[in-house]
N, C-alpha and C. Protein backbone atom coordinates (compact mmCIF):
# COMPACT_ATOMS: atom_id res chain seq x y z
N UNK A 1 -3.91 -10.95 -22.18
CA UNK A 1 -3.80 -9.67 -21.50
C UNK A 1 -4.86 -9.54 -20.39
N UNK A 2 -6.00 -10.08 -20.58
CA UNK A 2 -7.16 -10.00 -19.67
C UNK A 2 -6.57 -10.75 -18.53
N UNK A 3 -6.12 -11.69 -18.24
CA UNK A 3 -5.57 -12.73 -17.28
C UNK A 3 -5.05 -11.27 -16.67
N UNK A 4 -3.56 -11.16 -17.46
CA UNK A 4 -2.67 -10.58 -16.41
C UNK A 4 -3.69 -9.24 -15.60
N UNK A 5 -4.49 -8.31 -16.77
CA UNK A 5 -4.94 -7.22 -15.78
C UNK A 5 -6.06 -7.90 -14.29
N UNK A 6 -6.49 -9.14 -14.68
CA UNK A 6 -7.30 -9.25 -13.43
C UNK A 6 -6.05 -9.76 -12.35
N UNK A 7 -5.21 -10.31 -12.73
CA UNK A 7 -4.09 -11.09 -11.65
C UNK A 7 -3.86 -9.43 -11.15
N UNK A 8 -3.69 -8.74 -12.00
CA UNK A 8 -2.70 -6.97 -11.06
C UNK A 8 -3.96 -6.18 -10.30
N UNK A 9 -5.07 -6.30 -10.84
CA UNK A 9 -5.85 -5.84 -10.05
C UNK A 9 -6.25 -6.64 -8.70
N UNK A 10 -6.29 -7.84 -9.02
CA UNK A 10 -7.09 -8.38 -7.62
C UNK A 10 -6.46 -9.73 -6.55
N UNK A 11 -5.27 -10.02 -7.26
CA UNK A 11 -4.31 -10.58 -6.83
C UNK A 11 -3.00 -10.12 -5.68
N UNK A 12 -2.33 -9.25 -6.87
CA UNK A 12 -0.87 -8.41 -6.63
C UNK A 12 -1.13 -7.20 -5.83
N UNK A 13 -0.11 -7.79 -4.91
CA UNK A 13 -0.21 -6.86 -3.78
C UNK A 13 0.99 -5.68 -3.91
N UNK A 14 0.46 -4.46 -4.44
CA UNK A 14 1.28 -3.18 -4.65
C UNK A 14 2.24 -2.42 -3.76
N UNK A 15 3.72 -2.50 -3.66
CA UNK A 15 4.24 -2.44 -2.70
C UNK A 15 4.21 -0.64 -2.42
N UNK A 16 3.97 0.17 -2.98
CA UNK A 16 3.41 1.44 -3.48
C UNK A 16 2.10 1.86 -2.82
N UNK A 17 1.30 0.82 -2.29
CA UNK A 17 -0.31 1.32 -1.39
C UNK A 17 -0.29 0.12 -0.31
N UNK A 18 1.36 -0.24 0.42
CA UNK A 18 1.31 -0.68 1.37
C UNK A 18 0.78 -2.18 1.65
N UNK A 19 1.06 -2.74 0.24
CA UNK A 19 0.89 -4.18 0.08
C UNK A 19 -0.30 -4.73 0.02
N UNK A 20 -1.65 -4.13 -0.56
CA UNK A 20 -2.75 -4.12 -0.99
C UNK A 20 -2.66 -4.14 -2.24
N UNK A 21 -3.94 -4.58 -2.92
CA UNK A 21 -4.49 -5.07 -4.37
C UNK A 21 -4.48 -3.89 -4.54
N UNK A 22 -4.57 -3.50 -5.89
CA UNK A 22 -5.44 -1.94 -6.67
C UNK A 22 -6.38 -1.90 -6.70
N UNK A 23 -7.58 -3.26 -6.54
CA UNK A 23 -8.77 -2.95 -6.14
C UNK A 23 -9.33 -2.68 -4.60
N UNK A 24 -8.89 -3.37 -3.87
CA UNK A 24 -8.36 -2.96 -2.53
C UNK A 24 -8.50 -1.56 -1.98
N UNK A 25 -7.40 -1.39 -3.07
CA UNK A 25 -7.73 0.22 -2.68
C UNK A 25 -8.34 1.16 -3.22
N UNK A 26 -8.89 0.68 -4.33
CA UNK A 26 -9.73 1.18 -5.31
C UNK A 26 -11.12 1.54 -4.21
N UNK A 27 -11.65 0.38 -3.76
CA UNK A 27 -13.01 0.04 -3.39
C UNK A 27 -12.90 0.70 -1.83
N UNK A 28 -11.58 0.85 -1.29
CA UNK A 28 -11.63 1.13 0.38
C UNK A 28 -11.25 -0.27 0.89
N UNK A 29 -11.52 -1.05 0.85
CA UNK A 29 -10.99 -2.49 1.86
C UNK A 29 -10.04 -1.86 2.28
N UNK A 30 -9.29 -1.43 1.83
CA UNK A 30 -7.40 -1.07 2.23
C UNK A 30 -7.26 -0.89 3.58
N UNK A 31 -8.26 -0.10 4.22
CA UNK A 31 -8.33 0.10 5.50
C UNK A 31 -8.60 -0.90 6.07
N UNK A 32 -9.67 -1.70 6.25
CA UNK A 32 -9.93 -2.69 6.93
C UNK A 32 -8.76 -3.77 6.95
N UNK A 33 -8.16 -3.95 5.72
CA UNK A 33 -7.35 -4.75 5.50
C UNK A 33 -5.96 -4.71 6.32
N UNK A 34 -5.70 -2.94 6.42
CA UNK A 34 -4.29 -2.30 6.60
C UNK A 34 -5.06 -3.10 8.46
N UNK A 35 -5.57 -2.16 8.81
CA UNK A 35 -6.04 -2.28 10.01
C UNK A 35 -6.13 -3.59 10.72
N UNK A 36 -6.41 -4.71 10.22
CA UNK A 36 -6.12 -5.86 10.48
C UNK A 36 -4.75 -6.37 10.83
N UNK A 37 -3.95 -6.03 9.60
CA UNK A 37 -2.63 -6.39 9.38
C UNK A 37 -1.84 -5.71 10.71
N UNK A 38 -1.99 -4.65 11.35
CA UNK A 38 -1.53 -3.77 12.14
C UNK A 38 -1.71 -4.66 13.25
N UNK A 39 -3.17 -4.97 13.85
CA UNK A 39 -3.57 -6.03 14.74
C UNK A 39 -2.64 -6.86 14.52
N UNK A 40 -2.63 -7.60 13.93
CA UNK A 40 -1.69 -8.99 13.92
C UNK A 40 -0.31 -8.74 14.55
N UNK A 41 0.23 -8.01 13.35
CA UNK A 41 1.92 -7.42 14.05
C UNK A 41 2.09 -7.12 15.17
N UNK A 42 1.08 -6.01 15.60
CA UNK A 42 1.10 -6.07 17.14
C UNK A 42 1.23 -6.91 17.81
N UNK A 43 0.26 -7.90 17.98
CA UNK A 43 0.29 -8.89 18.80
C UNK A 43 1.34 -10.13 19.05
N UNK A 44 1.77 -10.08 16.90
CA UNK A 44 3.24 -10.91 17.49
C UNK A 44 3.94 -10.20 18.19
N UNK A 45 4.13 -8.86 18.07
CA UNK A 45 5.18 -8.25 18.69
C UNK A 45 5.43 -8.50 19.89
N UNK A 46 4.34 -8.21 20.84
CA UNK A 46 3.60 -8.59 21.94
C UNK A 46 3.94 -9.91 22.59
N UNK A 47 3.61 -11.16 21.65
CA UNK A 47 3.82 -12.17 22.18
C UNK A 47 5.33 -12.57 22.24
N UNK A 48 6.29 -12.14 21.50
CA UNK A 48 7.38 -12.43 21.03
C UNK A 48 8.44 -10.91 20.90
N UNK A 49 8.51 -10.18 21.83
CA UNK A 49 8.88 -8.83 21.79
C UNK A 49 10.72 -9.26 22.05
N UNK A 50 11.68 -10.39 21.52
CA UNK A 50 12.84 -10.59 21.52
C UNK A 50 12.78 -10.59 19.76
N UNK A 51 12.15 -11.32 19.31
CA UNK A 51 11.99 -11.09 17.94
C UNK A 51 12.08 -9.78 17.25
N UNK A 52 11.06 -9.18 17.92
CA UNK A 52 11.53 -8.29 17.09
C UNK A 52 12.32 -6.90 17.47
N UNK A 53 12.64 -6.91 18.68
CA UNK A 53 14.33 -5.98 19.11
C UNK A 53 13.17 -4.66 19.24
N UNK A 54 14.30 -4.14 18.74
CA UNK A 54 13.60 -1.87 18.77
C UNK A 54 12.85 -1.72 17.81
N UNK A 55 12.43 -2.60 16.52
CA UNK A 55 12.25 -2.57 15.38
C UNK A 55 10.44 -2.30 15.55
N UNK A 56 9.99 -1.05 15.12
CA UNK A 56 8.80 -1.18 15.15
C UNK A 56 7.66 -1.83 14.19
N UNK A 57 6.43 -2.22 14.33
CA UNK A 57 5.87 -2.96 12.99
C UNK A 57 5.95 -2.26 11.97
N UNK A 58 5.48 -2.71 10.72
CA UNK A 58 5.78 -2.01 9.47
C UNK A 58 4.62 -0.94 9.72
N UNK A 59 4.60 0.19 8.85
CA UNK A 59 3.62 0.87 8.50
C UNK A 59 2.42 0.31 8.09
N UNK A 60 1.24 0.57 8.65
CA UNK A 60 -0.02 0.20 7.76
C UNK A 60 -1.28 1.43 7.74
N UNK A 61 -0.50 2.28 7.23
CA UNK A 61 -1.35 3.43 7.16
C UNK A 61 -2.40 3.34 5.49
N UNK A 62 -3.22 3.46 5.22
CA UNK A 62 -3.80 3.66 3.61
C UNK A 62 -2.85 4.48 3.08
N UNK A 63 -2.55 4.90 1.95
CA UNK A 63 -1.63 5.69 1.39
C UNK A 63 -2.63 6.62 0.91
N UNK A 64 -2.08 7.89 0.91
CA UNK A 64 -3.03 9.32 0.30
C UNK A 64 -3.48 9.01 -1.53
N UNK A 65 -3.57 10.00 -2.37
CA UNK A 65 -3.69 10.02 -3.79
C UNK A 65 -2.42 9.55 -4.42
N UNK A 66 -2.83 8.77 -5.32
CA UNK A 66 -2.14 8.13 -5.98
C UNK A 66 -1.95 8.24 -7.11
N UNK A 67 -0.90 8.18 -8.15
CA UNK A 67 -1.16 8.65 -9.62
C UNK A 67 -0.46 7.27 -10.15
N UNK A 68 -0.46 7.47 -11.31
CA UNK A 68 -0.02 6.23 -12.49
C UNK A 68 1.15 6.93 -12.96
N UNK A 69 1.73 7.74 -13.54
CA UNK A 69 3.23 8.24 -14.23
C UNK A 69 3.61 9.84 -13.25
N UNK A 70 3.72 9.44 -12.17
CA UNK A 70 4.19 11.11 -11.32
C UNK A 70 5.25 11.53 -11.91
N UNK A 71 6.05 11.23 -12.45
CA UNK A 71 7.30 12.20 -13.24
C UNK A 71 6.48 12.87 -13.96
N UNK A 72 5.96 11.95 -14.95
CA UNK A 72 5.22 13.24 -16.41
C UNK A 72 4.19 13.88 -15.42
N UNK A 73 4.03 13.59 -14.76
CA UNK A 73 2.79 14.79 -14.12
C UNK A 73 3.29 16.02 -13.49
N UNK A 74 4.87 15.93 -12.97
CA UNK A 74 6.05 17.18 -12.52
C UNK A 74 6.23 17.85 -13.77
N UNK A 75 6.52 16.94 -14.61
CA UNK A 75 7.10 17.70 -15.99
C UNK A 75 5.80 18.34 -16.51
N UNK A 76 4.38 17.84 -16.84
CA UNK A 76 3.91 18.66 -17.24
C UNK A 76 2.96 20.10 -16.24
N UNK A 77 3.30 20.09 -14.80
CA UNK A 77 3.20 21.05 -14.26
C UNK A 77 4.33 22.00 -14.35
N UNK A 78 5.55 21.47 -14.33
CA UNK A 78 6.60 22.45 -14.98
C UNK A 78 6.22 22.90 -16.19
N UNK A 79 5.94 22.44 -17.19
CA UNK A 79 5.78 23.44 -18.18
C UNK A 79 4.63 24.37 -18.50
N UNK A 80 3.69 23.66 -17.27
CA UNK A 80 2.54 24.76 -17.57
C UNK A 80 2.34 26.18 -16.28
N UNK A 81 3.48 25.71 -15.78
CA UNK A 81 3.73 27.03 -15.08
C UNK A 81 5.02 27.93 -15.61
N UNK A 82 5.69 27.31 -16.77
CA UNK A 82 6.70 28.33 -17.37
C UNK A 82 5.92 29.52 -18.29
């Protein structure tokens, strides 16, 4: 079990915080990281702007707050506002 949680933390890239680790974004890198990634795309774009048509680069914004089970967190604000 220890394996897999260090592989999800510092490995696996979360398609949910924009293809960053959970530590990543845990710690802040995310930005530097996102921000990089943005650079790059650009520039293929740039160099190679038949490639990629009207299609703009992907998003690489940090993603806001994040939760672990957001349904049960609706459901239990629904019931604590009934």
């Amino acid at each position: 079990m220890l394996s897999f949680t260090r592989w999800y933390n510092n490995e696996h890239k979360h398609s949910q915080l924009n293809f960053v680790t959970p530590n990543q974004r845990h710690t802040g890198e995310d930005k530097e990281v996102l921000a990089k990634r943005l650079l790059t795309m650009q520039r293929a774009k740039d160099e190679n702007p038949i490639r990629w048509g009207t299609q703009e680069v992907r998003n690489c914004e940090p993603v806001g707050p994040t939760t672990l089970n957001p349904v049960k967190e609706q459901q239990q604000q629904r019931l604590q506002a009934a």
